[in-house]
Protein backbone atom coordinates (compact mmCIF):
# COMPACT_ATOMS: atom_id res chain seq x y z
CA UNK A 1 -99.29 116.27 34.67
CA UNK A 2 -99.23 117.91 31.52
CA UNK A 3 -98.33 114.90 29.71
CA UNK A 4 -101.15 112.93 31.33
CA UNK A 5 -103.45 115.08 29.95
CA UNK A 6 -102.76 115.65 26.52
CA UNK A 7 -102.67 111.43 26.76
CA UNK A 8 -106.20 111.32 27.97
CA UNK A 9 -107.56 113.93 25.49
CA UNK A 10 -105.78 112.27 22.43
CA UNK A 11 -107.50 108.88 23.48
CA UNK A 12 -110.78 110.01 24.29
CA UNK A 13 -111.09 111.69 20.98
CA UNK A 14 -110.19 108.89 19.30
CA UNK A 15 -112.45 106.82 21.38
CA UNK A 16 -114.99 109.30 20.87
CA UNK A 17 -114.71 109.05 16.99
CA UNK A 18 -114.64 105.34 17.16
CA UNK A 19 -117.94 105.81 18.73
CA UNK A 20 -119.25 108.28 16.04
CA UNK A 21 -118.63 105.79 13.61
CA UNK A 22 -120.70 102.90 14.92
CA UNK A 23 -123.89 105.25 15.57
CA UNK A 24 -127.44 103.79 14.75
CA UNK A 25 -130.31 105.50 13.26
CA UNK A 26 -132.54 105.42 16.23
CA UNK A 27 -136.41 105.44 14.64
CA UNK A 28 -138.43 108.33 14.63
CA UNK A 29 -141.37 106.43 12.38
CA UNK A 30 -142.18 103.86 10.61
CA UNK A 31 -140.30 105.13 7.67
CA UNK A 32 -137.70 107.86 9.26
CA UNK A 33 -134.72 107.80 11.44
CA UNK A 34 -132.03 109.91 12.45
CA UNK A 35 -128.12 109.35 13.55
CA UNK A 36 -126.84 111.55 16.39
CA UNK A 37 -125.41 113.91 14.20
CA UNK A 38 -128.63 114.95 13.02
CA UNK A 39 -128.50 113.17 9.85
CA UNK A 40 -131.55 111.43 9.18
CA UNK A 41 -133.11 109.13 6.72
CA UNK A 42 -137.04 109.83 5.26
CA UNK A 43 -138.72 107.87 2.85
CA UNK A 44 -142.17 109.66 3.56
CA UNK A 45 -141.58 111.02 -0.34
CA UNK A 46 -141.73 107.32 -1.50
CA UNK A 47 -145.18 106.80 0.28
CA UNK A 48 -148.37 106.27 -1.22
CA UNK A 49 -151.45 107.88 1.15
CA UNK A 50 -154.11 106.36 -0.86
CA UNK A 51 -153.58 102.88 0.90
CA UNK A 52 -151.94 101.41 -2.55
CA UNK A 53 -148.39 100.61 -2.65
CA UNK A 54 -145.86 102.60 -3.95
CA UNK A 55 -143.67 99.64 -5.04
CA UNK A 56 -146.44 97.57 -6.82
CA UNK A 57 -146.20 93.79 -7.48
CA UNK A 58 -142.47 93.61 -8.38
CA UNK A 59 -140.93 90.62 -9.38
CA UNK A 60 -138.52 88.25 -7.53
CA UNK A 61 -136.17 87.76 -10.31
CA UNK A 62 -135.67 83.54 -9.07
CA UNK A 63 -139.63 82.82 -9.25
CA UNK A 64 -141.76 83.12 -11.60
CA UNK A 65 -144.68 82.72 -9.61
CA UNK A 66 -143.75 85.40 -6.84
CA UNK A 67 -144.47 89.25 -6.53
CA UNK A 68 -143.94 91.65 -3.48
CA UNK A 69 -145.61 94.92 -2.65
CA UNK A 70 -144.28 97.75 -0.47
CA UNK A 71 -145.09 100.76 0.86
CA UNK A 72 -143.20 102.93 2.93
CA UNK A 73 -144.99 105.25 6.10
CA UNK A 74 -148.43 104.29 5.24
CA UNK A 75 -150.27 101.02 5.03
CA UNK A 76 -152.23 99.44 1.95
CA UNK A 77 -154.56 96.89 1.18
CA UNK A 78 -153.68 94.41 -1.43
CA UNK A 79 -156.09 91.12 -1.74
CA UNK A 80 -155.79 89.32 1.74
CA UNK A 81 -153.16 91.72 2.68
CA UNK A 82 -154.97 94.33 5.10
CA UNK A 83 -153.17 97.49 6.66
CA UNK A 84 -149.57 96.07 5.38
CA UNK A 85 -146.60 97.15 5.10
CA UNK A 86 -144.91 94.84 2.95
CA UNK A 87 -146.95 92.11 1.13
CA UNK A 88 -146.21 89.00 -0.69
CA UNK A 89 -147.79 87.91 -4.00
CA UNK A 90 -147.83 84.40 -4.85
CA UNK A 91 -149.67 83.66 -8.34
CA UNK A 92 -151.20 79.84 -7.62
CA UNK A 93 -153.46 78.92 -10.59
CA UNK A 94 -156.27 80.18 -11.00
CA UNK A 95 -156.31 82.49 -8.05
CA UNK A 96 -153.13 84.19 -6.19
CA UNK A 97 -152.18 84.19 -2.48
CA UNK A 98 -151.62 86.98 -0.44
CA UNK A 99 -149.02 86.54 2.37
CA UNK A 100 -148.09 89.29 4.73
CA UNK A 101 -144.50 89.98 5.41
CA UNK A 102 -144.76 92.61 7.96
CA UNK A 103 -147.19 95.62 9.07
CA UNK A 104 -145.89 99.50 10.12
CA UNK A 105 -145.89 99.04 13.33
CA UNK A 106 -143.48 96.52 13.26
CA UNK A 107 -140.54 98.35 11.42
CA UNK A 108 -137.30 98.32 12.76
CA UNK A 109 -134.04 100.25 11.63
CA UNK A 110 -130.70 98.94 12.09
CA UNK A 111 -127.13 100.38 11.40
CA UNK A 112 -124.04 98.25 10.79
CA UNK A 113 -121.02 100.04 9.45
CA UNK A 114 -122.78 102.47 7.28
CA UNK A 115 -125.13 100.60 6.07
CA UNK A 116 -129.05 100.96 7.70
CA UNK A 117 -131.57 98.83 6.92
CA UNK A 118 -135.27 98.44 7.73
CA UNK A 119 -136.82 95.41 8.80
CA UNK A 120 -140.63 94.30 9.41
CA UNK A 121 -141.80 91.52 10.54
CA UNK A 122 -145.15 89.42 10.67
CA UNK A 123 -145.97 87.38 13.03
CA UNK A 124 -149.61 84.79 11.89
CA UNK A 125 -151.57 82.30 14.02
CA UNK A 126 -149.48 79.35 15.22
CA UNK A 127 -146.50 81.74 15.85
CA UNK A 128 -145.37 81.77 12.12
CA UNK A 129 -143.12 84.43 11.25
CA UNK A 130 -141.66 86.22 7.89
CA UNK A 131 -139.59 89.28 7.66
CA UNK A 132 -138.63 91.55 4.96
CA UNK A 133 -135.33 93.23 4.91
CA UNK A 134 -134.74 96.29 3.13
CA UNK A 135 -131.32 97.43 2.78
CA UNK A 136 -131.50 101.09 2.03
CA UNK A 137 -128.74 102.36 -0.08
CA UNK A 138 -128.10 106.10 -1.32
CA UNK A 139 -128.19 106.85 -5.05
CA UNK A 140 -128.47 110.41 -5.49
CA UNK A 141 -129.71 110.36 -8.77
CA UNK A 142 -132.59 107.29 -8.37
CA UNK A 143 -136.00 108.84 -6.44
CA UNK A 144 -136.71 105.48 -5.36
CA UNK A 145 -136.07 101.67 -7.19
CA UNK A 146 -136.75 98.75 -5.46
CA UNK A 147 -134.69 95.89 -6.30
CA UNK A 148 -135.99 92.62 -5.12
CA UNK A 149 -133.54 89.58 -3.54
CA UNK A 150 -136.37 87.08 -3.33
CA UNK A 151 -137.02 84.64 -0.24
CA UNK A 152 -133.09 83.54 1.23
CA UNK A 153 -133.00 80.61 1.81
CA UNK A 154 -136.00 79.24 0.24
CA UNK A 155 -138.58 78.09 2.48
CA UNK A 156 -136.71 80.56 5.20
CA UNK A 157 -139.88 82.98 6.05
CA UNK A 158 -136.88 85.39 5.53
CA UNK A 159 -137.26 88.09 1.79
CA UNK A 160 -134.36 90.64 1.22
CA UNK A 161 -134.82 93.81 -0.94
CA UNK A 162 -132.34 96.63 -1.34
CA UNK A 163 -134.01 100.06 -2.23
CA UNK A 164 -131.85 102.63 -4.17
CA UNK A 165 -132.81 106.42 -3.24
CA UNK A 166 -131.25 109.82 -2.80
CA UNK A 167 -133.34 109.92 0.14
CA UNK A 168 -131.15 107.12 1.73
CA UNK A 169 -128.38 109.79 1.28
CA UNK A 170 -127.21 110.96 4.61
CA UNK A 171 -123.53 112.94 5.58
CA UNK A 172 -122.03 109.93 8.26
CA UNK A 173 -118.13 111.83 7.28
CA UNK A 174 -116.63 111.36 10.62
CA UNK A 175 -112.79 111.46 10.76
CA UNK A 176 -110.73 109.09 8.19
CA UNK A 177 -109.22 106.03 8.96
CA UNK A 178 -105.77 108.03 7.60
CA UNK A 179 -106.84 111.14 9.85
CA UNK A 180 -107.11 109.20 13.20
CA UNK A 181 -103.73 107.51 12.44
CA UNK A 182 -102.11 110.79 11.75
CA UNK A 183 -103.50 112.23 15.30
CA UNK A 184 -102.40 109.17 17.22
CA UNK A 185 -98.62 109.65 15.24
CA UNK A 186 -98.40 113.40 16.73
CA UNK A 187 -99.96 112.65 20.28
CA UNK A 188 -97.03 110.00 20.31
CA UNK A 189 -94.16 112.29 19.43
CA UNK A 190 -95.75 114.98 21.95
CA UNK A 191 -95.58 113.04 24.48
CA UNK A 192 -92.52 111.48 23.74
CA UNK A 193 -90.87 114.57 23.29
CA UNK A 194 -92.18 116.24 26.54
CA UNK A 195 -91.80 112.52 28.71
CA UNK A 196 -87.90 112.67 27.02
CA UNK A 197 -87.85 116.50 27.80
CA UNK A 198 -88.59 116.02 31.54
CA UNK A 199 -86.30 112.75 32.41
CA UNK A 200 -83.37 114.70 30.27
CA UNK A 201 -83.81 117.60 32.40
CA UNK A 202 -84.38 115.99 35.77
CA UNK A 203 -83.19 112.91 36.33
CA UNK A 204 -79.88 112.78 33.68
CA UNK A 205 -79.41 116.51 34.39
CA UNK A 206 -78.95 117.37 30.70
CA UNK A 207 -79.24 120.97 29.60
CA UNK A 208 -79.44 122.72 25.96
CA UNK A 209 -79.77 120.37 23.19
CA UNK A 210 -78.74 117.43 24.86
CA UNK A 211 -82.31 117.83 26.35
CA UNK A 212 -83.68 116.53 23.22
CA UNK A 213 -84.52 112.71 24.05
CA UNK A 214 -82.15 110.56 21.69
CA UNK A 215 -80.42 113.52 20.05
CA UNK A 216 -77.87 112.17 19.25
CA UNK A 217 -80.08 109.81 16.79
CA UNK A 218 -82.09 112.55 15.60
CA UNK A 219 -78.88 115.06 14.88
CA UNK A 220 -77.93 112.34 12.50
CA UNK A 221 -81.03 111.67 10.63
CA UNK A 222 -80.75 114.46 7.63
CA UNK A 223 -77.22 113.20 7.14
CA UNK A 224 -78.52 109.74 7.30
CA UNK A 225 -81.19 110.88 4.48
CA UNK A 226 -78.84 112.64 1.97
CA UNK A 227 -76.69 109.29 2.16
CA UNK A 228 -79.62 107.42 1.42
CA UNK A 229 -80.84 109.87 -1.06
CA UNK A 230 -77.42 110.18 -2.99
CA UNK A 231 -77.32 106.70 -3.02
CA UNK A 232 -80.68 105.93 -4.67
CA UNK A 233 -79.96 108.59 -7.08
CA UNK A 234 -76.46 107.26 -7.98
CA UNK A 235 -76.94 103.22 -7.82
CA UNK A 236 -75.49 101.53 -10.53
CA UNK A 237 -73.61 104.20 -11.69
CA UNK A 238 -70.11 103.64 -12.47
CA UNK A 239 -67.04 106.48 -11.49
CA UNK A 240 -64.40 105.98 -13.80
CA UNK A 241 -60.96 107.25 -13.11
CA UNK A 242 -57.80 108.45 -15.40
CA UNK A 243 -54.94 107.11 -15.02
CA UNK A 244 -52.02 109.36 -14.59
């Protein structure tokens, strides 16, 4: 019995971290979420309430004709962008287009690994779509730099952007990789020990020592380790001898 249990309680911790570590941000706004820990992300520091956007015409570094706007929380108006959230700026000659990429309403956080990104997405007349994807990646020392990707593939409806912000900066520190291995090592040898313990005792009748499951193995090991130890320490070495 006892062995069954510490089994089940070594597992379902480890299951239970496993868990931990594929958590979502689940969206609290259009600009916030939070993981289950508590952490959350905010970019309501980065947002403009004066319907402009913070992250103003910024070029995509493989066009020379395209710009994008952004603003996080709050909308803005930008030529024939109206109440966006992300905007599109396309300088035709003389005048410039103004596509939509994607209103408030229609952002989405998503959480792979630990990495979260937000996503919006516009849908226009004829059921045309674009999105803009935002991957959102902590740098505590940057308040907020937008770095734009550009349109992937080309003619794809699909932009990418990464922003760079402490406030992207969230504690996800569950249990190391190394830590969870190091727990599954000792509920093995616990249970080995008290599954060895119990047949030793019961079934083969054993008593003192020779309880120990394998002992005679074990007894052997530290003379099995100076041997190996002497030998690494002396290999090569030569023991000469006098003749007498």
């Amino acid at each position: 019995m006892k062995r069954t249990v510490i089994i089940y309680v070594c597992f379902s911790f480890l299951i239970w971290n496993s868990v931990q570590s594929k958590d979502s941000c689940k969206k609290t706004s259009s600009c916030s979420c939070k993981f289950s820990n508590g952490a959350a992300i905010n970019l309501n520091q980065l947002s403009n309430t004066d319907q402009t956007p913070r992250f103003e015409d910024q070029p995509d570094p493989d066009s020379n004709a395209d710009m994008y706007s952004w603003n996080p929380c709050q909308p803005f108006n930008e030529g024939d962008c109206q109440n966006v959230a992300v905007c599109n700026v396309h300088n035709n000659i003389p005048n410039a287009s103004y596509f939509p990429l994607g209103d408030q309403d229609s952002a989405v956080f998503s959480t792979s690994g630990k990495v979260t990104t937000l996503t919006y997405i516009y849908t226009g007349t004829g059921g045309a779509q674009r999105s803009a994807e935002i991957t959102l990646t902590c740098d505590k020392n940057q308040e907020g730099f937008l770095d734009v990707k550009g349109e992937i593939p080309l003619g794809s409806g699909e932009y990418f952007f990464e922003l760079q912000t402490k406030y992207a900066c969230v504690d996800l520190s569950g249990i190391s990789i190394g830590t969870i291995i190091l727990i599954a090592f000792l509920c093995f040898i616990v249970t080995y020990l008290i599954l060895g313990m119990t047949i030793q005792t019961f079934v083969r009748k054993a008593s003192g020592k020779q309880r120990i499951p394998n002992y005679s193995l074990w007894s052997a090991v530290p003379g099995l380790v100076k041997d190996g130890t002497v030998f690494v320490v002396t290999r090569g070495k030569r023991t000469s001898y006098s003749n007498i």
